[in-house]
Protein backbone atom coordinates (compact mmCIF):
# COMPACT_ATOMS: atom_id res chain seq x y z
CA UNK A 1 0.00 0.00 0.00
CA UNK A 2 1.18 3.46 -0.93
CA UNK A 3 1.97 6.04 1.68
CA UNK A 4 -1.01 7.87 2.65
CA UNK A 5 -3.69 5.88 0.37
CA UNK A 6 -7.12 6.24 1.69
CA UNK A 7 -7.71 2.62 3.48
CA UNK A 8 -11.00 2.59 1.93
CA UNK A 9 -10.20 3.68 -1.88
CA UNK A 10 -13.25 4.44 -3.48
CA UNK A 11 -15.78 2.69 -1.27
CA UNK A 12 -18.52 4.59 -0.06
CA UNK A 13 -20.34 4.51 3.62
CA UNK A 14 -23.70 4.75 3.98
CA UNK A 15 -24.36 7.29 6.99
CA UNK A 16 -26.77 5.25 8.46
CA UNK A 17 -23.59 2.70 8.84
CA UNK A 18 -22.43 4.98 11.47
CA UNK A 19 -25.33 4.02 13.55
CA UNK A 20 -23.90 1.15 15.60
CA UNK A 21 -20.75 3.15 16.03
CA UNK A 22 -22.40 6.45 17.67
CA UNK A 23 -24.93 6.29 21.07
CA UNK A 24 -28.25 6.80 20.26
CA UNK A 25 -28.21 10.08 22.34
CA UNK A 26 -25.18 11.32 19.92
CA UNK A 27 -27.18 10.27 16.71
CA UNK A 28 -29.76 12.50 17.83
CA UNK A 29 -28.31 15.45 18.67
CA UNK A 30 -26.28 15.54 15.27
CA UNK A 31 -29.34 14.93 13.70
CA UNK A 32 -31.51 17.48 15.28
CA UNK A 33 -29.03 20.20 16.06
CA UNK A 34 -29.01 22.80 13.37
CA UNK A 35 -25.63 24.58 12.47
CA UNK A 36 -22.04 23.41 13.73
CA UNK A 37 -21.59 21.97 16.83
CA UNK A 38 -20.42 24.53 19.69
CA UNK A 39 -17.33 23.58 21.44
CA UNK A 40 -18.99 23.56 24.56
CA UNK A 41 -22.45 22.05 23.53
CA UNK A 42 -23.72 20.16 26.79
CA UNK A 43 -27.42 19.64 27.76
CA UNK A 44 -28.46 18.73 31.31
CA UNK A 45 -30.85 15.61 32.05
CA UNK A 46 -32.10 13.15 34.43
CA UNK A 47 -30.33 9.56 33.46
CA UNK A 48 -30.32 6.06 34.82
CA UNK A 49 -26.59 5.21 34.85
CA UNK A 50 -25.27 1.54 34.35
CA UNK A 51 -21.34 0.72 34.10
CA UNK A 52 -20.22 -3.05 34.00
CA UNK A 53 -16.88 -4.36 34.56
CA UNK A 54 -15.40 -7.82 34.26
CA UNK A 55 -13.90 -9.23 37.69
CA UNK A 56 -10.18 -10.31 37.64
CA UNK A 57 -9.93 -10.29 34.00
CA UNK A 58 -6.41 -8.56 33.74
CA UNK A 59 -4.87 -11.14 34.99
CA UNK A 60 -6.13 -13.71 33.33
CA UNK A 61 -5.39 -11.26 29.87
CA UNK A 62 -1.44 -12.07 30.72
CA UNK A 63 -2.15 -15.40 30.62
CA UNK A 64 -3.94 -16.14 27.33
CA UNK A 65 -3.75 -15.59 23.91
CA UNK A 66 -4.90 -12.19 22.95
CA UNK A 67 -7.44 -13.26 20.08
CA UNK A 68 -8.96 -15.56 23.00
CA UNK A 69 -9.47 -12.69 25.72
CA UNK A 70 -10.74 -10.22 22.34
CA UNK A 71 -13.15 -13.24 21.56
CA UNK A 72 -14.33 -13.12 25.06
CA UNK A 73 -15.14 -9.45 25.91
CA UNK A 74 -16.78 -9.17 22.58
CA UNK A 75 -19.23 -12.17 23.57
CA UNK A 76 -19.10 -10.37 26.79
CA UNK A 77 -20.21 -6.43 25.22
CA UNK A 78 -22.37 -7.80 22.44
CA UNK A 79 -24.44 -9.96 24.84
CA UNK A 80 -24.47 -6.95 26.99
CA UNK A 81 -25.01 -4.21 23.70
CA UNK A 82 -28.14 -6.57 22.64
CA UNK A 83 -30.00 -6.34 26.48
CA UNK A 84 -29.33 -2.46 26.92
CA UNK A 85 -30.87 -1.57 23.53
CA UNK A 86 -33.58 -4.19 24.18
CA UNK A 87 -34.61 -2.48 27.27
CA UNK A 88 -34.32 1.19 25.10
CA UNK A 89 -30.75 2.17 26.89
CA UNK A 90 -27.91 3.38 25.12
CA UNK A 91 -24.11 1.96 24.88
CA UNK A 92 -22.33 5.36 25.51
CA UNK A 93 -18.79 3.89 25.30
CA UNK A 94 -16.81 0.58 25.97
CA UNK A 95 -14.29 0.77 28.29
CA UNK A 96 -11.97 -2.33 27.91
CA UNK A 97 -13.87 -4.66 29.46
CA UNK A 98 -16.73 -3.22 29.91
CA UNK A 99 -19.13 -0.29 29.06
CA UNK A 100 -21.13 2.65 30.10
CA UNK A 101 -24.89 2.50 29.05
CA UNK A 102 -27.64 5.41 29.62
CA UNK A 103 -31.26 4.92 30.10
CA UNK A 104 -33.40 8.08 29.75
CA UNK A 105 -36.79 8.58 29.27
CA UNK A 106 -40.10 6.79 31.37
CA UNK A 107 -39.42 3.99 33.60
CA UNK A 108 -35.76 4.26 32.62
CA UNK A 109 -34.35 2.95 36.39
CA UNK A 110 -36.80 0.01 35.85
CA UNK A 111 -35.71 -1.03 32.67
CA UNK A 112 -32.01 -0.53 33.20
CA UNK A 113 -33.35 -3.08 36.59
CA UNK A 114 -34.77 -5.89 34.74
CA UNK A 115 -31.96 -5.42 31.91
CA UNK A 116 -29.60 -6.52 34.52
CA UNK A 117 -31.75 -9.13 35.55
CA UNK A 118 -31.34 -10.68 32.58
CA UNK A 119 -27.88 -10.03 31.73
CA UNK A 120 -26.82 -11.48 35.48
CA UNK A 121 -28.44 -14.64 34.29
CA UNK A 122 -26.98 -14.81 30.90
CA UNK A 123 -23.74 -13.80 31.48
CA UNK A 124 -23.56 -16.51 34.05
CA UNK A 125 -24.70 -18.90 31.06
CA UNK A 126 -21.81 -17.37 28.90
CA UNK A 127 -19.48 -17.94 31.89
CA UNK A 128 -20.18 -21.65 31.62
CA UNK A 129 -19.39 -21.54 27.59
CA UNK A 130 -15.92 -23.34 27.86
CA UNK A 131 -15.07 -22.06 24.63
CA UNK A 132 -14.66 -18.78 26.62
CA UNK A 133 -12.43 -17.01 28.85
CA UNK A 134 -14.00 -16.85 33.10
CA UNK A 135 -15.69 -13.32 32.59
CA UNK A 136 -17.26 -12.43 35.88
CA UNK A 137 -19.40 -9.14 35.50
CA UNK A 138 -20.49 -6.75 38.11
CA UNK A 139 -22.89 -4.19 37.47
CA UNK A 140 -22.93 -0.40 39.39
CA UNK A 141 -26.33 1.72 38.64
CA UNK A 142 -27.28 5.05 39.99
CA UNK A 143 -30.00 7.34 38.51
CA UNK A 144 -29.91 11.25 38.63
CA UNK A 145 -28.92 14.26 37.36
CA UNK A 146 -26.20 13.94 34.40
CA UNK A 147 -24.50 16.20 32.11
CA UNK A 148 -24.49 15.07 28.44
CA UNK A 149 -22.16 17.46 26.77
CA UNK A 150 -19.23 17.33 23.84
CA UNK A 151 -15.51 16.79 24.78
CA UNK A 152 -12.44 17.21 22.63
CA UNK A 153 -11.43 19.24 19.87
CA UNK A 154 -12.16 19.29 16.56
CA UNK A 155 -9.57 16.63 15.57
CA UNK A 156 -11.45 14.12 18.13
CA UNK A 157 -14.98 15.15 20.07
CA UNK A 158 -17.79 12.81 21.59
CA UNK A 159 -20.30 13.17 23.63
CA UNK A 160 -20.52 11.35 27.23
CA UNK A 161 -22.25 11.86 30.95
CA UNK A 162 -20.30 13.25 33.17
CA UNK A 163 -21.10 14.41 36.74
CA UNK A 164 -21.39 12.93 40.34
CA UNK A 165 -25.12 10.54 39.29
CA UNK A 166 -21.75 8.78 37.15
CA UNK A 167 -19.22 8.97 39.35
CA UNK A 168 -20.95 7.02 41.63
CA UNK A 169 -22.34 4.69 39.42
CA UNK A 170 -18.87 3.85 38.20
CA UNK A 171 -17.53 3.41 41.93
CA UNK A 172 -20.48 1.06 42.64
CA UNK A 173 -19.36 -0.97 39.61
CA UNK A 174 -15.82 -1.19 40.33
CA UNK A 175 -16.89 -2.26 44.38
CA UNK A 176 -19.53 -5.45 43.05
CA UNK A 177 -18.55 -8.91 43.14
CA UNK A 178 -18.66 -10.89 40.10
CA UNK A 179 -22.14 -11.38 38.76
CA UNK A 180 -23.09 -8.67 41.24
CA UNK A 181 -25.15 -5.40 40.45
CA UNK A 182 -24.88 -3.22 43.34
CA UNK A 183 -27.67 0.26 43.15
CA UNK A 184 -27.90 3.23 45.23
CA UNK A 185 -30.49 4.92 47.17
CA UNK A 186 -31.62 7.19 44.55
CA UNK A 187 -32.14 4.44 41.90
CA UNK A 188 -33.97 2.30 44.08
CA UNK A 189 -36.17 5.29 44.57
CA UNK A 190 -36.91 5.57 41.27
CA UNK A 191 -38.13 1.77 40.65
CA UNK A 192 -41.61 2.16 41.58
CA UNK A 193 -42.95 -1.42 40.35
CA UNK A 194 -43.83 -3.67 43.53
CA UNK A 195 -42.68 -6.78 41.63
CA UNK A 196 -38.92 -5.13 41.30
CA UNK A 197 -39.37 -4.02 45.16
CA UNK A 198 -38.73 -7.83 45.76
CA UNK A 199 -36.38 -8.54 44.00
CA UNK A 200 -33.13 -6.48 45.79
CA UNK A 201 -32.10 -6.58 49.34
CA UNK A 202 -30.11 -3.41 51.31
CA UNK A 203 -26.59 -4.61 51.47
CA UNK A 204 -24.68 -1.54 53.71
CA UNK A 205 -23.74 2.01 54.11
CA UNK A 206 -20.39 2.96 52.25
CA UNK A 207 -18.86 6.04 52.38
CA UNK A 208 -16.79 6.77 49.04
CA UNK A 209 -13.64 8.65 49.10
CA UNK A 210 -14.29 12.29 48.24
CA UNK A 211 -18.21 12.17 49.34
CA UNK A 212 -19.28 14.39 52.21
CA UNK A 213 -21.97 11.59 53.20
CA UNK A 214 -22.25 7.35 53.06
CA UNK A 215 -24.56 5.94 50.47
CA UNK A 216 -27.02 3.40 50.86
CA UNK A 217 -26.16 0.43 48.80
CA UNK A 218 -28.63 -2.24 47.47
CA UNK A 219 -27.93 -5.07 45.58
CA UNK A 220 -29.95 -7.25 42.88
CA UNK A 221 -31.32 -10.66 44.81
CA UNK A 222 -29.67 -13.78 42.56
């Protein structure tokens, strides 16, 4: 290949291709949004947060051959992908091993619930695939205020949540066991179905580093 010959020659993209590759909350504001994009474009909105993060799963990357731990997280995030966007969240971003969904809209803390539900069971079923890497997942969910805005410049930009409703959420993640989703006080709030009300138990008070006040923590009942 010649020096600096476009990878994809004369081949053409659809734009709807992008799709899979952009969050569903990005996709619509470039759609929408009139104009260029400001630099510091950032809307503020009420989100359920979910983060999940495989348990242990560095180590066992030195170990193993790298197409074998790539074939495993992307068993891992597409079983995960197809649950979030069949409960109407978002992927936001994958990070490594895991990812960052949003849910927004009606019943969004309920849906991100029973989403987990299901993935906790199926990616149990996945950890029993021996054609697979171990790939224990917690879960950490919070709901609350977020900021969706645009980072970067205009060599490299996205948009992503930011803001304490995240912070925590992540924190809770990176604090479950494996095929644990722990939730805080504020999601649980926001549930309000009776049949969901039996299905998590209070777990303890933990105060994070940096937080003026402990947080009730629930987890999801096996």
């Amino acid at each position: 290949m010649k020096n600096n010959q476009p990878i994809l020659n004369n081949h053409s993209i659809h734009p709807t291709a992008f799709n899979s590759f952009l969050p569903k909350e990005t996709m619509d504001v470039v759609n929408n949004y009139i104009g260029d994009l400001p630099q510091d474009l950032a809307f503020e909105q009420d989100m359920t947060i979910l983060f999940s993060d495989m348990r242990g799963f560095t180590a066992l990357s030195e170990q193993y051959n790298p197409h074998k731990v790539y074939e495993t997280i992307n068993a891992s995030l597409a079983l995960q992908s197809k649950y979030i966007a069949n409960f109407g969240g978002s992927v936001n971003k994958f990070l490594g091993d895991g990812l960052l969904a949003c849910f927004s809209g009606e019943d969004r803390s309920l849906r991100a619930f029973q989403c987990v539900q299901y993935l906790l069971k199926e990616l149990k079923k996945l950890d029993d695939n021996k054609a697979y890497l171990p790939c224990h997942v917690g879960f950490g969910l919070n709901d609350g205020s977020v900021l969706f805005g645009l980072l970067g410049d205009h060599s490299r930009r996205e948009f992503t949540v930011i803001g304490d409703t995240v912070n925590t959420a992540a924190r809770l993640c990176g604090i479950a066991e494996p095929f644990k989703a722990l939730m805080t006080q504020t999601f649980i709030d926001n549930l309000h179905d009776d049949e969901a009300k039996k299905s998590y138990a209070f777990v303890e008070r933990a105060l994070f580093k940096g937080k003026r006040e402990a947080i009730r923590i629930y987890a999801i009942c096996s």
